[in-house]
N, C-alpha and C. Protein backbone atom coordinates (compact mmCIF):
# COMPACT_ATOMS: atom_id res chain seq x y z
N UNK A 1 84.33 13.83 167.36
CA UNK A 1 84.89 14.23 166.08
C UNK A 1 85.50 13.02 165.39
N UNK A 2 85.70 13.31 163.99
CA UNK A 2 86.24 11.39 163.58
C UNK A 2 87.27 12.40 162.57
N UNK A 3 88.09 11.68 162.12
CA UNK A 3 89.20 12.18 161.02
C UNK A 3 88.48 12.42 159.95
N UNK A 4 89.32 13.40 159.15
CA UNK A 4 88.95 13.61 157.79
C UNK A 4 90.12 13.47 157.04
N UNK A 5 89.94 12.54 155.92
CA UNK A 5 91.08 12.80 155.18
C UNK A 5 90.92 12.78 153.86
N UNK A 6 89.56 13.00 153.22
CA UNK A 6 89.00 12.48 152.14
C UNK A 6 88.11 13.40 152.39
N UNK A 7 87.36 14.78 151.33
CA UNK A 7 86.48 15.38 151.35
C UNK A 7 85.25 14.50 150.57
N UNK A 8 85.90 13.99 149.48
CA UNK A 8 84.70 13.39 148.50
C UNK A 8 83.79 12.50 149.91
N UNK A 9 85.00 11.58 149.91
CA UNK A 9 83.96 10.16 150.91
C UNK A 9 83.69 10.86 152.17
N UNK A 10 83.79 11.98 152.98
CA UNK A 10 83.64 12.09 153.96
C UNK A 10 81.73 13.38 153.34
N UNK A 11 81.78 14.05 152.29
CA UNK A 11 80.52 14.57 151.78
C UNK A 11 79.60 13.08 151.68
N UNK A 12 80.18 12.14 150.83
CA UNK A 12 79.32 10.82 150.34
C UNK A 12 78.59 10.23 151.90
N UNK A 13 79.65 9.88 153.15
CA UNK A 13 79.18 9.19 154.36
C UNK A 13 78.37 10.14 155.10
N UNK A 14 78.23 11.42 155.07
CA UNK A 14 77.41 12.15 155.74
C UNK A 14 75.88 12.36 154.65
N UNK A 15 76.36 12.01 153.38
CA UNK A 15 75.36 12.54 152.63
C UNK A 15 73.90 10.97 153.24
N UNK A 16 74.77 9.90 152.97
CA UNK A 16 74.37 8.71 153.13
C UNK A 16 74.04 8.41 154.63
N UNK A 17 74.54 8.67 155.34
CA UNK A 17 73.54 8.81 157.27
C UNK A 17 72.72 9.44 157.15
N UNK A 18 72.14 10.38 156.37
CA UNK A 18 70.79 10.80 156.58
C UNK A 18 69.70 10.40 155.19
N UNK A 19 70.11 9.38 155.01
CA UNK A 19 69.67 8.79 153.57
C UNK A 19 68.77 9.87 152.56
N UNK A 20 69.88 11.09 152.30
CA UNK A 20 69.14 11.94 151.25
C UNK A 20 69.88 11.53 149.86
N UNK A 21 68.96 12.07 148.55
CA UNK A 21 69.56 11.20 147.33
C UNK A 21 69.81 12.63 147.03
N UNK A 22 71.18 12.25 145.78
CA UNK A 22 71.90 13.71 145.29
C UNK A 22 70.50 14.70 144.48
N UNK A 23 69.46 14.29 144.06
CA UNK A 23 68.69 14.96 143.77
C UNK A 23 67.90 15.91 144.35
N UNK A 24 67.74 15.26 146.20
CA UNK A 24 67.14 16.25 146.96
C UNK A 24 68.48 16.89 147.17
N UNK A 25 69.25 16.92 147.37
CA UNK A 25 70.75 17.46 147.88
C UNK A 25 71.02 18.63 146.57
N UNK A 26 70.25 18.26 145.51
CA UNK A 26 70.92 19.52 144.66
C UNK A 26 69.69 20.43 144.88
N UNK A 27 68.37 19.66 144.69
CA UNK A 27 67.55 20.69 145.01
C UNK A 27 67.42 21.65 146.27
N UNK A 28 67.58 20.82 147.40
CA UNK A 28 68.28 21.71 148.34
C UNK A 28 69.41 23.28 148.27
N UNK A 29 69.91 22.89 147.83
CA UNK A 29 71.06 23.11 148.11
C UNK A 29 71.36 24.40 146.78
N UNK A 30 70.46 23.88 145.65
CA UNK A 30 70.45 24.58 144.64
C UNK A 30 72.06 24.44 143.29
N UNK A 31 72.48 23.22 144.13
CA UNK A 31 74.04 23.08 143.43
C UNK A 31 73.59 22.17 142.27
N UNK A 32 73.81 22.06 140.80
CA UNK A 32 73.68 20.56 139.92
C UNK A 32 74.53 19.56 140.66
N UNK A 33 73.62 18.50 139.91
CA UNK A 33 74.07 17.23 140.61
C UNK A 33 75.09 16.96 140.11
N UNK A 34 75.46 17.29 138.85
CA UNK A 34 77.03 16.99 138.47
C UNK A 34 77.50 17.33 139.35
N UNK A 35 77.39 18.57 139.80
CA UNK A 35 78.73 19.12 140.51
C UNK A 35 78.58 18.64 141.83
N UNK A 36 77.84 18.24 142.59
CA UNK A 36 77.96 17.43 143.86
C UNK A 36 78.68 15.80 143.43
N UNK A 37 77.99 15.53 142.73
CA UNK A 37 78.88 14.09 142.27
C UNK A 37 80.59 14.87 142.37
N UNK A 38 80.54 15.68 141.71
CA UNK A 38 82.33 15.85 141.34
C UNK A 38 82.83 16.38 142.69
N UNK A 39 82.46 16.83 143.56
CA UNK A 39 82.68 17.23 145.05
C UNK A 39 82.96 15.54 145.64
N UNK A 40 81.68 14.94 145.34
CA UNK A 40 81.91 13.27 145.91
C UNK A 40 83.17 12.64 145.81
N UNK A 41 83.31 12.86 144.18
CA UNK A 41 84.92 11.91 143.63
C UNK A 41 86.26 12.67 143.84
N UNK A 42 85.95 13.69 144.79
CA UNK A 42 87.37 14.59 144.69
C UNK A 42 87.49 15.30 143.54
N UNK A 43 86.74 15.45 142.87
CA UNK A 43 87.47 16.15 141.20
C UNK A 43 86.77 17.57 141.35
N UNK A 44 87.77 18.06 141.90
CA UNK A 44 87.11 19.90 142.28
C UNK A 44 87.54 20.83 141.05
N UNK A 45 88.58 20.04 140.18
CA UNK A 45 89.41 20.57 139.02
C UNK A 45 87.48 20.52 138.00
N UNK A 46 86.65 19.63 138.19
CA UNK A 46 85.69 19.83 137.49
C UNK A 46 84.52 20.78 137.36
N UNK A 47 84.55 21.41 138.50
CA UNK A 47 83.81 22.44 138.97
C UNK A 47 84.36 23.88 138.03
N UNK A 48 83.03 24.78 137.96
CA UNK A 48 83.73 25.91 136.78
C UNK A 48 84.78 26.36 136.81
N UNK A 49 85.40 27.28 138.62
CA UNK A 49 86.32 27.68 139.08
C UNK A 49 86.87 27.93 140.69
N UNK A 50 88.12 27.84 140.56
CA UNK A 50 88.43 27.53 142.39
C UNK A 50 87.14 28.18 143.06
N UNK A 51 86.65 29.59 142.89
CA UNK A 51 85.76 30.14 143.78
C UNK A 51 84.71 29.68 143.64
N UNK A 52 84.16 28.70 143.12
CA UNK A 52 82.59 28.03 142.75
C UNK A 52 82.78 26.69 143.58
N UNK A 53 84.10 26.14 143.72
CA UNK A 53 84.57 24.72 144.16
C UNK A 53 84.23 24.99 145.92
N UNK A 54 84.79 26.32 146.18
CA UNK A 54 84.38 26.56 147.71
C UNK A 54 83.48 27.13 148.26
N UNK A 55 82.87 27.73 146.91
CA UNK A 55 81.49 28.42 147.52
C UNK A 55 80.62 26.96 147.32
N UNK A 56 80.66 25.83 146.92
CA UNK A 56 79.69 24.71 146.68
C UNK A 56 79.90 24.15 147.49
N UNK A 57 81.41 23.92 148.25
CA UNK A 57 81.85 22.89 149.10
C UNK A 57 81.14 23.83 150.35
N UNK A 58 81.08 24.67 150.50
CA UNK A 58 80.45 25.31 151.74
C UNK A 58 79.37 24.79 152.04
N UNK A 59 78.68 25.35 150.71
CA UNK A 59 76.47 24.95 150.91
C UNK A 59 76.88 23.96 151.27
N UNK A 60 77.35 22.75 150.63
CA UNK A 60 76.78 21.26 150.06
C UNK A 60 77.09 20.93 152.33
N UNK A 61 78.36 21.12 152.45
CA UNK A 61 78.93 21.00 154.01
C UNK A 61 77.61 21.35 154.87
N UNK A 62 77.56 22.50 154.91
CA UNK A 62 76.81 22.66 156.06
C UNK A 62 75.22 22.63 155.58
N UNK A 63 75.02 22.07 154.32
CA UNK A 63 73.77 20.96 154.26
C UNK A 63 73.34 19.94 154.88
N UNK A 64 74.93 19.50 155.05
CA UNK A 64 75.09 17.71 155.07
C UNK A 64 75.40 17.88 156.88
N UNK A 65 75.41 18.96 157.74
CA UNK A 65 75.68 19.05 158.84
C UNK A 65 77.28 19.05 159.71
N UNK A 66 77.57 19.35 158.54
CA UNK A 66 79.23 19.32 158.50
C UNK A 66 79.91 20.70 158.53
N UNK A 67 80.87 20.81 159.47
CA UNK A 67 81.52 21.97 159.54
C UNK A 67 82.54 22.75 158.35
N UNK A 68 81.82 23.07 157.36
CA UNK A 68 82.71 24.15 156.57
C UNK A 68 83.79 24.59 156.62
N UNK A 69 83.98 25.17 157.56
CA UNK A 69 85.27 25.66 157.67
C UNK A 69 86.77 24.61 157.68
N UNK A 70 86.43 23.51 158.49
CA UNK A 70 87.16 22.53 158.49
C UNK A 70 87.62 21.79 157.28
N UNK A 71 85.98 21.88 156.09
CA UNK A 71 86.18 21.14 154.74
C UNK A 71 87.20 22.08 153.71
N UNK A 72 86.77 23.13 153.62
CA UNK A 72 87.48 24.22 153.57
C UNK A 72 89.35 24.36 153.67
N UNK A 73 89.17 24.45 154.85
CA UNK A 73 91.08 23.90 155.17
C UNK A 73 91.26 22.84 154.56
N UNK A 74 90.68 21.61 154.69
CA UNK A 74 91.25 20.56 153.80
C UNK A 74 91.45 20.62 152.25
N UNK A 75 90.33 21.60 151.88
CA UNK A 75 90.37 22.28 150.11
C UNK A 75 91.79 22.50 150.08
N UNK A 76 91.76 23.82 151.05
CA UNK A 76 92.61 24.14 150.72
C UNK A 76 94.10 23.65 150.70
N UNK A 77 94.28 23.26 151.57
CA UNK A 77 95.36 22.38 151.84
C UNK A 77 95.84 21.59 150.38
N UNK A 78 94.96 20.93 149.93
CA UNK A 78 94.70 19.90 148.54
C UNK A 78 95.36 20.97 147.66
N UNK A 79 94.74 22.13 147.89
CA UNK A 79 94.85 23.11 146.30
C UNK A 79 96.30 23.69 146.49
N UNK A 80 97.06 24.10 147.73
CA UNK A 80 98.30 24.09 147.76
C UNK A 80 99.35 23.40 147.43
N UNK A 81 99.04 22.03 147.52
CA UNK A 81 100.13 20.98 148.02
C UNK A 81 100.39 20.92 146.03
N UNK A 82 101.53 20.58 145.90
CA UNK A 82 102.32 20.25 144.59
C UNK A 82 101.27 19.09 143.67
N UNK A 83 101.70 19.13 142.87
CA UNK A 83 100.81 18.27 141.69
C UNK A 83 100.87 16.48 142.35
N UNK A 84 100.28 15.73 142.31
CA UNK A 84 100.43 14.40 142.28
C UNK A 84 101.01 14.44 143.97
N UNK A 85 101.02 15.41 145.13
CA UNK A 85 101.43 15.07 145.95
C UNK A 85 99.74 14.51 146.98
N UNK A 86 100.32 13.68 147.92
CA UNK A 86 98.85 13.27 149.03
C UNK A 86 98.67 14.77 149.72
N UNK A 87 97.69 14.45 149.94
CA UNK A 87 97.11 15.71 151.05
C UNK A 87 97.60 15.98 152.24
N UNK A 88 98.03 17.35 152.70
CA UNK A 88 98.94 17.28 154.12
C UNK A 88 97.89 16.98 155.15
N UNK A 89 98.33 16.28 156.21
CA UNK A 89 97.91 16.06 157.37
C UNK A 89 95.83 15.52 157.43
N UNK A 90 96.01 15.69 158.91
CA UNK A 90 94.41 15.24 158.71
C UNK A 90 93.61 15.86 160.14
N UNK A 91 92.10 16.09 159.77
CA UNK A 91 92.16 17.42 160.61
C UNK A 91 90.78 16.59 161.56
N UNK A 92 90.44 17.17 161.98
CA UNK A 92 88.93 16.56 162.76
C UNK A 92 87.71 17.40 162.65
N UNK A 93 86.77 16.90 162.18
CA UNK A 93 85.25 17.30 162.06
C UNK A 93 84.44 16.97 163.27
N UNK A 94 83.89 18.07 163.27
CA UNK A 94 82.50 18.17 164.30
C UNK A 94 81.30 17.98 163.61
N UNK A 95 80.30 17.38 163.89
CA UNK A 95 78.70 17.22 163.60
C UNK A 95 77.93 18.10 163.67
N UNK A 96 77.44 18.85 162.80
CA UNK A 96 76.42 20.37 163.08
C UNK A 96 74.89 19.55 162.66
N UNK A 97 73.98 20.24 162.97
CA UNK A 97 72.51 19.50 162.41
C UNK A 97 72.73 20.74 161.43
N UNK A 98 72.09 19.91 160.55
CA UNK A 98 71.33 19.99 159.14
C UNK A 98 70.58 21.41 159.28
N UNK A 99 71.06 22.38 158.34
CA UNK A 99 70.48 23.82 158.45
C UNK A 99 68.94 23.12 157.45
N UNK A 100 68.22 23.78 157.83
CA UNK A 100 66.73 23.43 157.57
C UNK A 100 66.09 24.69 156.79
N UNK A 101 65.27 24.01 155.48
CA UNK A 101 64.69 25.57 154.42
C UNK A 101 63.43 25.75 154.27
N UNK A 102 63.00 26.82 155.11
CA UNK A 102 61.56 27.13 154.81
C UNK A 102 60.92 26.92 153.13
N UNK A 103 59.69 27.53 153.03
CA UNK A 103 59.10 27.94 151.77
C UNK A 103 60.17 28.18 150.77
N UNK A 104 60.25 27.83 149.37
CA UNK A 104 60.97 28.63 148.27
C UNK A 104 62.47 28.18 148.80
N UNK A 105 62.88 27.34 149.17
CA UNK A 105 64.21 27.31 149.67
C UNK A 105 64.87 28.52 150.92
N UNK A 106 64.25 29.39 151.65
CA UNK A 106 64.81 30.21 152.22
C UNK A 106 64.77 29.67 153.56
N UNK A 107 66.64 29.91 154.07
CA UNK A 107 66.57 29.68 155.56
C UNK A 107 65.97 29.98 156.33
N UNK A 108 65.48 29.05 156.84
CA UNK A 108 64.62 29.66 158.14
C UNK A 108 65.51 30.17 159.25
N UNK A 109 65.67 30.99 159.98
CA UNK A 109 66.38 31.56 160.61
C UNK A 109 68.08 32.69 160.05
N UNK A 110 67.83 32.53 158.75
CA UNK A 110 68.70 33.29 157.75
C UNK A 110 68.61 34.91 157.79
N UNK A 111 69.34 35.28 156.92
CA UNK A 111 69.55 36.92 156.70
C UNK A 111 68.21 36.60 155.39
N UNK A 112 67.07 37.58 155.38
CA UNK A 112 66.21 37.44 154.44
C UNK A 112 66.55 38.81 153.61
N UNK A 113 66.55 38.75 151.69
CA UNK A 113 66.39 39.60 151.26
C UNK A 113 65.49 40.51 151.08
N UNK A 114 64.08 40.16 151.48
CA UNK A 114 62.65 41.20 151.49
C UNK A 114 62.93 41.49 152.38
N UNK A 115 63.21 41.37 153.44
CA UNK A 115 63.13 42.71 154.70
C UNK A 115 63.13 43.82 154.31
N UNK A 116 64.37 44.45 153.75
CA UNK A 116 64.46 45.60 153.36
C UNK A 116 63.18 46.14 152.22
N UNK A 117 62.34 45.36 151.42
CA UNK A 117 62.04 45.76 150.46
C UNK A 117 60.37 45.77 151.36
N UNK A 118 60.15 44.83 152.08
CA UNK A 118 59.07 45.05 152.71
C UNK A 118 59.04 46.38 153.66
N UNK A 119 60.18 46.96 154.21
CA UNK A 119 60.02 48.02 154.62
C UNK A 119 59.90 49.22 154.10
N UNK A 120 60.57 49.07 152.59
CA UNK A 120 60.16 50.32 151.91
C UNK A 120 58.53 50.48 151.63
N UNK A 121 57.87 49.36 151.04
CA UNK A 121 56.50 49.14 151.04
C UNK A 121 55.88 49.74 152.04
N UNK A 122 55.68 49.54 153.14
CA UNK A 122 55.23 49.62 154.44
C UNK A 122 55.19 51.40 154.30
N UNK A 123 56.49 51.68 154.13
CA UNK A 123 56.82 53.47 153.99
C UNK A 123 55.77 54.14 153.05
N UNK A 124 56.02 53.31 152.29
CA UNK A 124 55.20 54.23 151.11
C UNK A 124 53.70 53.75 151.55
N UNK A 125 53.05 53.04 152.02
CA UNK A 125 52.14 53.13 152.19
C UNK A 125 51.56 53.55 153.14
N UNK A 126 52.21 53.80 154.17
CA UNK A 126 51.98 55.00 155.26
C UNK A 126 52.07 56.60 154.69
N UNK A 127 52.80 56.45 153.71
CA UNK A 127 53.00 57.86 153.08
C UNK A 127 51.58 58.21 152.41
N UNK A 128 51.17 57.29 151.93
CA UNK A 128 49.91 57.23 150.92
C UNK A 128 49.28 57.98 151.74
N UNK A 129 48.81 56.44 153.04
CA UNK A 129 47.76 56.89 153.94
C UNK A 129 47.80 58.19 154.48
N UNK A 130 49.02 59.11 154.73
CA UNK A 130 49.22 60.30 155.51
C UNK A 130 48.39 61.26 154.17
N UNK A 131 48.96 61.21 153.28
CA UNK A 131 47.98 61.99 152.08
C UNK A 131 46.93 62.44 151.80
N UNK A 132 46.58 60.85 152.06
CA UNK A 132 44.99 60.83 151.60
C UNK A 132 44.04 61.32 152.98
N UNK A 133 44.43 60.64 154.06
CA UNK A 133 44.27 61.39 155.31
C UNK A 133 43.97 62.86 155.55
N UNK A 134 45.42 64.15 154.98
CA UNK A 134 45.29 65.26 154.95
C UNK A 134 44.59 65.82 153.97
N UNK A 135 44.07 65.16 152.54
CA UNK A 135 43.52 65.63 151.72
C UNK A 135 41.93 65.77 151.77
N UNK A 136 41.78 64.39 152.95
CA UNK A 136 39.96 64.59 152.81
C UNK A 136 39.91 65.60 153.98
N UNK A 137 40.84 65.76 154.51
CA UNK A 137 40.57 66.63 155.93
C UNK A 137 40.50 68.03 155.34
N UNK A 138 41.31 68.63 154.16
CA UNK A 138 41.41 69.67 153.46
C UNK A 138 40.38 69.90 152.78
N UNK A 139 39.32 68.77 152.33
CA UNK A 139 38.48 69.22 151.68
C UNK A 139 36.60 69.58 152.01
């Protein structure tokens, strides 16, 4: 684990060990590159709103193979502490590998939204088949 005491430079040095450019990182990731740049420089005040600052700092984290939750506490920590004061304390990060995206951006190994919709399909078309089944048999 190594210290964290800096979210911007500690997103920038992980972004930069795996030499990806903020362009694949937004496309990834689906975040604008502004707003990863402004994650980079610390300026989370630039992001639309607190809940966009941590739902971005999440993706962009455990893009970059970095533990979230940890970046997270340090947000937060930042967003508590008084105006113009330093950041309390300093916490330690663990190394996660790089969540990896199938086709169309979807996790591979993720919660998928067609499941459900492929199963209704599936229904109704067994329903069909049961139909059409009893209808030629009826006739």
């Amino acid at each position: 684990m190594e210290p964290v005491r800096d979210i911007g430079s500690t997103l920038t040095q992980a972004r930069d060990r795996r030499a990806l450019s903020l362009d694949t990182c937004a496309e990834a990731t689906r975040i604008r590159s502004k707003y990863l740049i402004a994650m980079e420089e610390n300026r989370f005040d630039s992001l639309p709103e607190p809940a966009y600052a941590r739902g971005f700092l999440k993706t962009y984290a455990g893009f970059l193979g970095l533990d979230p939750g940890r970046l997270l506490d340090l947000y937060d920590e930042q967003e508590d502490a008084q105006p113009g004061a330093a950041p309390a304390g300093t916490i330690q990060l663990e190394a996660r590998e790089p969540r990896i995206h199938g086709p169309e951006g979807a996790q591979i190994g993720g919660r998928g939204r067609g499941i459900p919709l492929m199963l209704i399909l599936l229904g109704a078309a067994i329903a069909v088949a049961i139909v059409y089944y009893v209808g030629t048999r009826l006739a």
